[in-house]
Structure formats: structure tokens, C-alpha cells
N, C-alpha and C. Protein backbone atom coordinates (compact mmCIF):
# COMPACT_ATOMS: atom_id res chain seq x y z
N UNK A 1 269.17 96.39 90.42
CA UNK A 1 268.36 96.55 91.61
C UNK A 1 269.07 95.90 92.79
N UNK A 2 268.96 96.43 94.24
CA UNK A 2 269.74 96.03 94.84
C UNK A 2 268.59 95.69 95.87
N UNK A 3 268.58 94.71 96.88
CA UNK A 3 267.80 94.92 98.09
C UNK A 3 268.25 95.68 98.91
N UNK A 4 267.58 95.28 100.08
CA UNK A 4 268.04 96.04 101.72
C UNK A 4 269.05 95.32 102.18
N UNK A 5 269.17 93.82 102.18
CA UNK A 5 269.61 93.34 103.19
C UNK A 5 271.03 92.55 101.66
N UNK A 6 270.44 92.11 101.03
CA UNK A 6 271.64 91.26 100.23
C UNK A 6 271.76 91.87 98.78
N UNK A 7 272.93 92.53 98.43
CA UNK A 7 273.20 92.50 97.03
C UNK A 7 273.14 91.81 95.99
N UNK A 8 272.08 92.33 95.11
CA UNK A 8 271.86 91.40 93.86
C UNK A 8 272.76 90.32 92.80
N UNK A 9 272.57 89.60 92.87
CA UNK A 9 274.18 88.66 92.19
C UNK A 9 273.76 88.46 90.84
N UNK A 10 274.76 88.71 89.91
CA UNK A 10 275.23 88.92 88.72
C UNK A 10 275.70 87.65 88.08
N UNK A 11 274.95 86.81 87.52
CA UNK A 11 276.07 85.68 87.04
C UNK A 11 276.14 85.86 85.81
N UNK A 12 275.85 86.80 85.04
CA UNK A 12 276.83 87.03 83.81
C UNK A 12 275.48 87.78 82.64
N UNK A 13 275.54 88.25 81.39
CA UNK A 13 274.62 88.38 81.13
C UNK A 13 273.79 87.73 79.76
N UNK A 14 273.95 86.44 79.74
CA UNK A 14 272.90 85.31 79.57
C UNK A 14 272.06 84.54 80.59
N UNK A 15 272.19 84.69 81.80
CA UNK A 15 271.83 84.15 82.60
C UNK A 15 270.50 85.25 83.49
N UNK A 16 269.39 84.63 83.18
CA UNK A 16 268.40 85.24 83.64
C UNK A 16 266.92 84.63 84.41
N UNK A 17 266.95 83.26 84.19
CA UNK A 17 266.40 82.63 84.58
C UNK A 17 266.17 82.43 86.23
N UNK A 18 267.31 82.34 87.06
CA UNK A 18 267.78 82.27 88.57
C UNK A 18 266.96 83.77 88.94
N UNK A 19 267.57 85.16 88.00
CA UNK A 19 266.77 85.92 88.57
C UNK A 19 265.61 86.69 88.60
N UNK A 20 264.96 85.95 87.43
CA UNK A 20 263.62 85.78 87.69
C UNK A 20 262.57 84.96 88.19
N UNK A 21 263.22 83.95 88.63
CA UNK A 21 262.72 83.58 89.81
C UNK A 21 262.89 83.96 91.05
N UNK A 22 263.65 84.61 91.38
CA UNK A 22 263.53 85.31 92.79
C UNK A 22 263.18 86.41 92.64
N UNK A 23 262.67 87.16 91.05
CA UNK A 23 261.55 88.47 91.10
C UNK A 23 260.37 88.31 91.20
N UNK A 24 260.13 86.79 91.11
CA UNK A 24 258.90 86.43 90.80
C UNK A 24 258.13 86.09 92.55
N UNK A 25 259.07 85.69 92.76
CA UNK A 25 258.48 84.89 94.49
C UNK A 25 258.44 86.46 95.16
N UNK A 26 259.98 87.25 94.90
CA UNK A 26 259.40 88.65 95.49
C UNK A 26 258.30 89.28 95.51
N UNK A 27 257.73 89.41 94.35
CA UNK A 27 256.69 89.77 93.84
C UNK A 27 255.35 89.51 94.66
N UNK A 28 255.51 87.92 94.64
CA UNK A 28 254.13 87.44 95.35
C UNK A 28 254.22 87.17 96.94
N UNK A 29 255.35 87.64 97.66
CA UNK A 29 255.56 87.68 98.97
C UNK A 29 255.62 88.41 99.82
N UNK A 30 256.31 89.49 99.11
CA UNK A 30 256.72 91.02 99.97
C UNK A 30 255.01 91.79 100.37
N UNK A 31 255.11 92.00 101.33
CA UNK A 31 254.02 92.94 101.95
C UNK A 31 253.37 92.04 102.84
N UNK A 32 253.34 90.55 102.60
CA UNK A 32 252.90 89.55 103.69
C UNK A 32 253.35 88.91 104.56
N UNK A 33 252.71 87.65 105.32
CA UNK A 33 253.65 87.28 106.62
C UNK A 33 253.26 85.62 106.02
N UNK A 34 254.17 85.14 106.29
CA UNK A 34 253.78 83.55 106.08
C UNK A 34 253.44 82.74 107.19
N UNK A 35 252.53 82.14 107.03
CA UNK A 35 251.20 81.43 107.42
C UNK A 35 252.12 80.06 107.61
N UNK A 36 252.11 79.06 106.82
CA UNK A 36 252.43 78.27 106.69
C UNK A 36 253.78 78.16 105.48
N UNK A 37 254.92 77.08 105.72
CA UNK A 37 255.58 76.59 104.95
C UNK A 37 256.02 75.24 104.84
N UNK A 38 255.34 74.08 103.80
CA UNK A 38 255.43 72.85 103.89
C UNK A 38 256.20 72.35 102.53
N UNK A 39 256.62 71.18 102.69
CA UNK A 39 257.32 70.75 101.52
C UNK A 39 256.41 69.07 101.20
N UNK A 40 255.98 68.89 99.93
CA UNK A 40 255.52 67.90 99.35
C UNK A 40 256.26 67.50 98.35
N UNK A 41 257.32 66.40 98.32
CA UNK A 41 257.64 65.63 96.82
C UNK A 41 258.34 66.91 96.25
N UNK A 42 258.43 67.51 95.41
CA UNK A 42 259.02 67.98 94.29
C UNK A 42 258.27 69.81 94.57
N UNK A 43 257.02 69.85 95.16
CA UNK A 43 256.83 71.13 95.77
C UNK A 43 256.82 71.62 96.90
N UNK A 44 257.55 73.09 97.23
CA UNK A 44 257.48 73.58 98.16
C UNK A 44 256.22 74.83 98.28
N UNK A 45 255.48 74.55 99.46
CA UNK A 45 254.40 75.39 99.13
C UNK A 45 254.31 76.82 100.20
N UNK A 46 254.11 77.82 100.05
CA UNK A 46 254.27 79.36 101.11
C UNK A 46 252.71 79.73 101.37
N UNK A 47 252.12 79.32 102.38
CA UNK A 47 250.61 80.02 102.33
C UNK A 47 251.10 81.49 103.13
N UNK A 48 250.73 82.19 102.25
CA UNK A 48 250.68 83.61 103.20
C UNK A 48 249.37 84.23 104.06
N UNK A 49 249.48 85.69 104.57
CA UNK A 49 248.20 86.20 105.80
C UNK A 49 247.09 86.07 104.52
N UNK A 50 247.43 86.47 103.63
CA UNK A 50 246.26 86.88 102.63
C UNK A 50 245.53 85.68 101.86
N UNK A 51 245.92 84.35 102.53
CA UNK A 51 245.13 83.22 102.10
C UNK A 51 246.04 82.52 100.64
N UNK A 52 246.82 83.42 99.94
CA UNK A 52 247.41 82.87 98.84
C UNK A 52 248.63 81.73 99.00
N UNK A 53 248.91 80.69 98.34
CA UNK A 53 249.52 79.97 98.11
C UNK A 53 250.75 79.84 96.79
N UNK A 54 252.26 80.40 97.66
CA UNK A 54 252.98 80.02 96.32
C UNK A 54 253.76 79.13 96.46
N UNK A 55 253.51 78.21 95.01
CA UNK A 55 254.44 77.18 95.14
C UNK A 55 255.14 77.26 94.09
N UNK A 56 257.06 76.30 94.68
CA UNK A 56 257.67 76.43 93.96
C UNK A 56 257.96 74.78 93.42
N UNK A 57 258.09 74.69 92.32
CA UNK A 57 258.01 73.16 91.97
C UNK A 57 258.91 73.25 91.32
N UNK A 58 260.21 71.83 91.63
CA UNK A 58 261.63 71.67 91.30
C UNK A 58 261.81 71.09 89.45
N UNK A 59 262.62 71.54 89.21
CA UNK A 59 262.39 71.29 87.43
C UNK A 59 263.80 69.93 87.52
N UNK A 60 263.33 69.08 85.98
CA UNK A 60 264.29 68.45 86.27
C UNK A 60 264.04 68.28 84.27
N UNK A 61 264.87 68.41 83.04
CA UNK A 61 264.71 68.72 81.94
C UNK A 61 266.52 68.35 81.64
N UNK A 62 266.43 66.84 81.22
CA UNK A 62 267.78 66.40 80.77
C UNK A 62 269.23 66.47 81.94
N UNK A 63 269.73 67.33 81.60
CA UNK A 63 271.12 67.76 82.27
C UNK A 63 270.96 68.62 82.72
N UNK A 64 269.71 70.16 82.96
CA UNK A 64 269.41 71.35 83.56
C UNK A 64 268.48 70.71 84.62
N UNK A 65 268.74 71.77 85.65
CA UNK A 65 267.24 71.16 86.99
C UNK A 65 267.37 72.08 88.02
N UNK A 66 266.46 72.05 88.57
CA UNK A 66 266.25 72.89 89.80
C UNK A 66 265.74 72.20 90.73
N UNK A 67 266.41 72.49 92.25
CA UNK A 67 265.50 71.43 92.90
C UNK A 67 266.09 72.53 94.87
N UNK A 68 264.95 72.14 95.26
CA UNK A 68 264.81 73.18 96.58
C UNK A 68 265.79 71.64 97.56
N UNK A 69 266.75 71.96 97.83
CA UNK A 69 267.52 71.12 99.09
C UNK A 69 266.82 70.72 100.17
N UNK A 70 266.77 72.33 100.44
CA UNK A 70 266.40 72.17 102.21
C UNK A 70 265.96 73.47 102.68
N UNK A 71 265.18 73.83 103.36
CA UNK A 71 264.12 75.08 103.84
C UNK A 71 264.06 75.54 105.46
N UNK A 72 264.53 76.66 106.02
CA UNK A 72 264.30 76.39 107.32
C UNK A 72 263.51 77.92 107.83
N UNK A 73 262.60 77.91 107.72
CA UNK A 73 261.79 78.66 108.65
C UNK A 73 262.20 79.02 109.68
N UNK A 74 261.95 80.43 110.12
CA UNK A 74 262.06 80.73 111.14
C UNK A 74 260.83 81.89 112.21
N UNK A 75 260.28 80.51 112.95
CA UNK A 75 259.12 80.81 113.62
C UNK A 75 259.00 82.17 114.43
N UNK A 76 260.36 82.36 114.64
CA UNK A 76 259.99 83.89 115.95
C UNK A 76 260.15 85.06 114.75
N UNK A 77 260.19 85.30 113.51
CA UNK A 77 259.78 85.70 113.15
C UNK A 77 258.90 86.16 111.82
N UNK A 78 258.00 85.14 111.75
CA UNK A 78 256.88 85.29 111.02
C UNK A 78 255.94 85.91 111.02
N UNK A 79 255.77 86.93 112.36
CA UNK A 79 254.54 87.75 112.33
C UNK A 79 255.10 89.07 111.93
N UNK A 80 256.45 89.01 111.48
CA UNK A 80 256.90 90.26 110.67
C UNK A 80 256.83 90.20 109.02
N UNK A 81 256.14 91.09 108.92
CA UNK A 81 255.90 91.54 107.13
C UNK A 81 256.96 91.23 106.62
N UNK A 82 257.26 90.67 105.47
CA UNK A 82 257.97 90.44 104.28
C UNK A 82 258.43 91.78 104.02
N UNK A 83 259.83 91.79 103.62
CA UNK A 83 260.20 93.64 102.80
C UNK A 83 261.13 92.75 101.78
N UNK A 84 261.46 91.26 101.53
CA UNK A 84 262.36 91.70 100.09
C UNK A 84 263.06 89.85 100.70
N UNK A 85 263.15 89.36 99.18
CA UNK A 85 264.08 88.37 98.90
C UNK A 85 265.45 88.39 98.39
N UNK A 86 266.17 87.82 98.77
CA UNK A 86 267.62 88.14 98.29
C UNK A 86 268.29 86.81 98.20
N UNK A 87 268.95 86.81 97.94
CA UNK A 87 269.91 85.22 97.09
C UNK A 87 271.59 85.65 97.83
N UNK A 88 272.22 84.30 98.23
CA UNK A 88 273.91 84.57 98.45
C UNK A 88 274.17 83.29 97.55
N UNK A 89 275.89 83.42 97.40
CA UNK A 89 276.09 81.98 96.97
C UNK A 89 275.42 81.80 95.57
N UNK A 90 275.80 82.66 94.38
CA UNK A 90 275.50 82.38 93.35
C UNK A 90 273.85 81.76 93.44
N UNK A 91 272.93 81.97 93.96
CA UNK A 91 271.31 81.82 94.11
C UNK A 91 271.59 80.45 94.41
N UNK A 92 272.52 80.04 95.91
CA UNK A 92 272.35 78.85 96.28
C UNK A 92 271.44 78.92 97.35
N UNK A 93 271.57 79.50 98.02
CA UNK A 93 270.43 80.34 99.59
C UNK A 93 269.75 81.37 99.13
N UNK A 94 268.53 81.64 99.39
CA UNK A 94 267.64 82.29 98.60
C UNK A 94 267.09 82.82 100.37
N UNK A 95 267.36 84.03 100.79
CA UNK A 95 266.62 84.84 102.06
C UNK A 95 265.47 85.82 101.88
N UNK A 96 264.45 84.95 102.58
CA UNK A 96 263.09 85.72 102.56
C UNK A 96 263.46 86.38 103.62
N UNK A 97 262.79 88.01 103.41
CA UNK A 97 263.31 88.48 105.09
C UNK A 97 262.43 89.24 105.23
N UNK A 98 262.56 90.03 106.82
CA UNK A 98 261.48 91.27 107.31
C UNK A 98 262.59 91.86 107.93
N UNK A 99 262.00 92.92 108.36
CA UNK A 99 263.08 93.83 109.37
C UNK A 99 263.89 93.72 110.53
N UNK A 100 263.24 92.06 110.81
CA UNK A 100 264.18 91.74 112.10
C UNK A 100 265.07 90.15 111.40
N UNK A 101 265.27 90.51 110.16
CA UNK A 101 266.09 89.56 109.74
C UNK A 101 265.17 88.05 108.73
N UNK A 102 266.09 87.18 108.34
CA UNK A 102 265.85 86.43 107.62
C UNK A 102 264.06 85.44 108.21
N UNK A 103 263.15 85.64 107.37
CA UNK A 103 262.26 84.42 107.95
C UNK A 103 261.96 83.06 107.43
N UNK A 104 262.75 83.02 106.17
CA UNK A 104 263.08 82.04 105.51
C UNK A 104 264.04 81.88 104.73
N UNK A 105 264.77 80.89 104.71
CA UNK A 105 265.71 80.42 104.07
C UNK A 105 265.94 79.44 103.42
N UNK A 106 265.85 79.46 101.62
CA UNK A 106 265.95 78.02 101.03
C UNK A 106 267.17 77.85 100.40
N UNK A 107 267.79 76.62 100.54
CA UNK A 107 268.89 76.30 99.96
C UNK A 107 268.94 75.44 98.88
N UNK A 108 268.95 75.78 97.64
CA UNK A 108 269.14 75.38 96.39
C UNK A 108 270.40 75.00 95.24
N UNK A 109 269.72 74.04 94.59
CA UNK A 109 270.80 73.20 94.26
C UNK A 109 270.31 73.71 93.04
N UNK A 110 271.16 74.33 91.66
CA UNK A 110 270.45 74.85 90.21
C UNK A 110 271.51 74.19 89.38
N UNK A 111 271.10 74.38 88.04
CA UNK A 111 272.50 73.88 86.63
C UNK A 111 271.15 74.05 85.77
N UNK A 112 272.55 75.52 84.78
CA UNK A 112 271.75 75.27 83.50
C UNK A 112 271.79 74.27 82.02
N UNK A 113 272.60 73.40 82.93
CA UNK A 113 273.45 72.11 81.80
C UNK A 113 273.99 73.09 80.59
N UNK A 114 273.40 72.33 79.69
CA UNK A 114 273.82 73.21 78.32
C UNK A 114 273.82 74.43 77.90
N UNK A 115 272.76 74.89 78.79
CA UNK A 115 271.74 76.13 78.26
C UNK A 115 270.91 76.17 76.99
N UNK A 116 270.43 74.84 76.52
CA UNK A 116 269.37 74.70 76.09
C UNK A 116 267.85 74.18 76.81
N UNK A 117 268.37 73.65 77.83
CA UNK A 117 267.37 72.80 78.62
C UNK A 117 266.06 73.72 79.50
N UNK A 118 265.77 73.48 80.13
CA UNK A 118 264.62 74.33 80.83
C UNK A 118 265.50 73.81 82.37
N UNK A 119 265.12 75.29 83.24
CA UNK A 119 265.96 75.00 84.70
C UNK A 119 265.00 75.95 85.47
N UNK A 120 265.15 76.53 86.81
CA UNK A 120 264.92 77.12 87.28
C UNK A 120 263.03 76.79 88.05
N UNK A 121 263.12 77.38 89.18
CA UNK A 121 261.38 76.81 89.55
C UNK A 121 260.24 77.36 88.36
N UNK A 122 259.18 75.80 88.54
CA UNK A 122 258.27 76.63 88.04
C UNK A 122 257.36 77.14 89.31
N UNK A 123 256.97 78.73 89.26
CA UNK A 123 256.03 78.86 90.10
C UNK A 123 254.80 79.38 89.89
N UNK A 124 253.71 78.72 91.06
CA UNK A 124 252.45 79.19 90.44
C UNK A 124 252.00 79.76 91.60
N UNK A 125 251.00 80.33 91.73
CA UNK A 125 249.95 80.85 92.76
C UNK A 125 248.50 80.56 92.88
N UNK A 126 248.28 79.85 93.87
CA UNK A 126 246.68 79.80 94.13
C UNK A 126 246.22 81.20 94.63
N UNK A 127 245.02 81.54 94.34
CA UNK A 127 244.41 82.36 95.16
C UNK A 127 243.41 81.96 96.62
N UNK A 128 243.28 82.73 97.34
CA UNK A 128 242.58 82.18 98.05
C UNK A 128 241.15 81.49 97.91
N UNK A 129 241.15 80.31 98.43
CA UNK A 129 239.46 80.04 98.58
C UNK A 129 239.14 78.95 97.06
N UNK A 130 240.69 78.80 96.72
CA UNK A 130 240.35 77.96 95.33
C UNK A 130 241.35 76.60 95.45
């Protein structure tokens, strides 16, 4: 699968974890506009138009971990709909975007140590009103 804006990255084929997490945030983002984006401790949280909340919470499991760097929003354009997440840099920058370009951008730090360990975000979703 390819997006619009960034070609899907391939890191080999045991490695599946990185990109299901960025099918997963796709999933619960695309078609909306983000509301809010705050960072607490170890979670980063996305309220979108539709009242939902996804957060991504940084893993840390021996020698494997995931952990969100640094996040930069971009306010002029948030009142444009979501069409698609995309990753550069081996899923070090992770681009939320709309049609007039990137509206978020997280920069991530990943290792699957051994590849026994657990890595990658866990994410959950509130619904609205809960």
C-alpha cells in the first residue's frame, strides 16, 4: 500500500509491528481534523472534530521501546481533513497530513532489541463523552 504523499517503508519482512502502528493511528484519524494535540509523561494524546481521543503511549520492555521524541503541530492547518499517515526515515517521522500538506509531525525514537521484547506504541481510543 502506498499513500499520497509518502511511500510506504519496508524494513524487511519480520518486521511488522512499526507498521501497524501507523495502520492503526491511520485508521482512527483519516477523515477528521484535530482538535487538540497534547503530550502527558509517556502519552501523547490526538482529540479529534468527532470528540474521540487517540492516544499513543511509549513502550519501554527490557532492550525494545518506543518512545514519541518530539511532536510539532501545525496550526494553519488543522481545519483541513486528515487523508493519510505516512512515515520517512525508517518510521522515525511519522506525517499526519491533509491536502495542503503535513498537520502533524511526530518524531520517533523505536528498537526492536532482540526481537523478543514488546516495542512499538500501545494505542487506545476513547470515545466521546467517556
Amino acid at each position: 500500500m502506498t499513500t499520497d504523499r509518502y511511500p510506504e517503508e519496508n524494513l524487511g519482512p519480520d518486521e511488522d509491528t512499526m507498521p501497524g502502528n501507523v495502520a492503526a493511528l491511520r485508521e482512527h484519524v483519516v477523515g477528521h481534523r484535530i482538535v487538540s494535540a497534547e503530550r502527558d509523561g509517556g502519552t501523547f494524546t490526538i482529540t479529534l472534530d468527532n470528540g474521540k481521543r487517540v492516544e499513543l503511549a511509549d513502550t519501554d520492555d527490557c532492550c525494545a521501546g518506543t518512545d514519541l521524541m518530539a511532536f510539532l503541530l501545525h496550526p494553519e492547518r488543522v481545519d483541513h481533513i486528515i487523508t493519510g499517515v505516512g512515515t520517512t526515515g525508517e518510521y522515525t517521522t511519522w506525517h499526519v497530513y491533509a491536502d495542503m500538506g503535513d498537520v502533524l509531525e511526530l518524531t520517533v525514537s523505536w528498537s526492536p532489541g532482540s526481537g523478543y521484547y514488546a516495542y512499538g506504541f500501545n494505542i487506545s481510543v476513547t470515545e466521546a463523552g467517556r
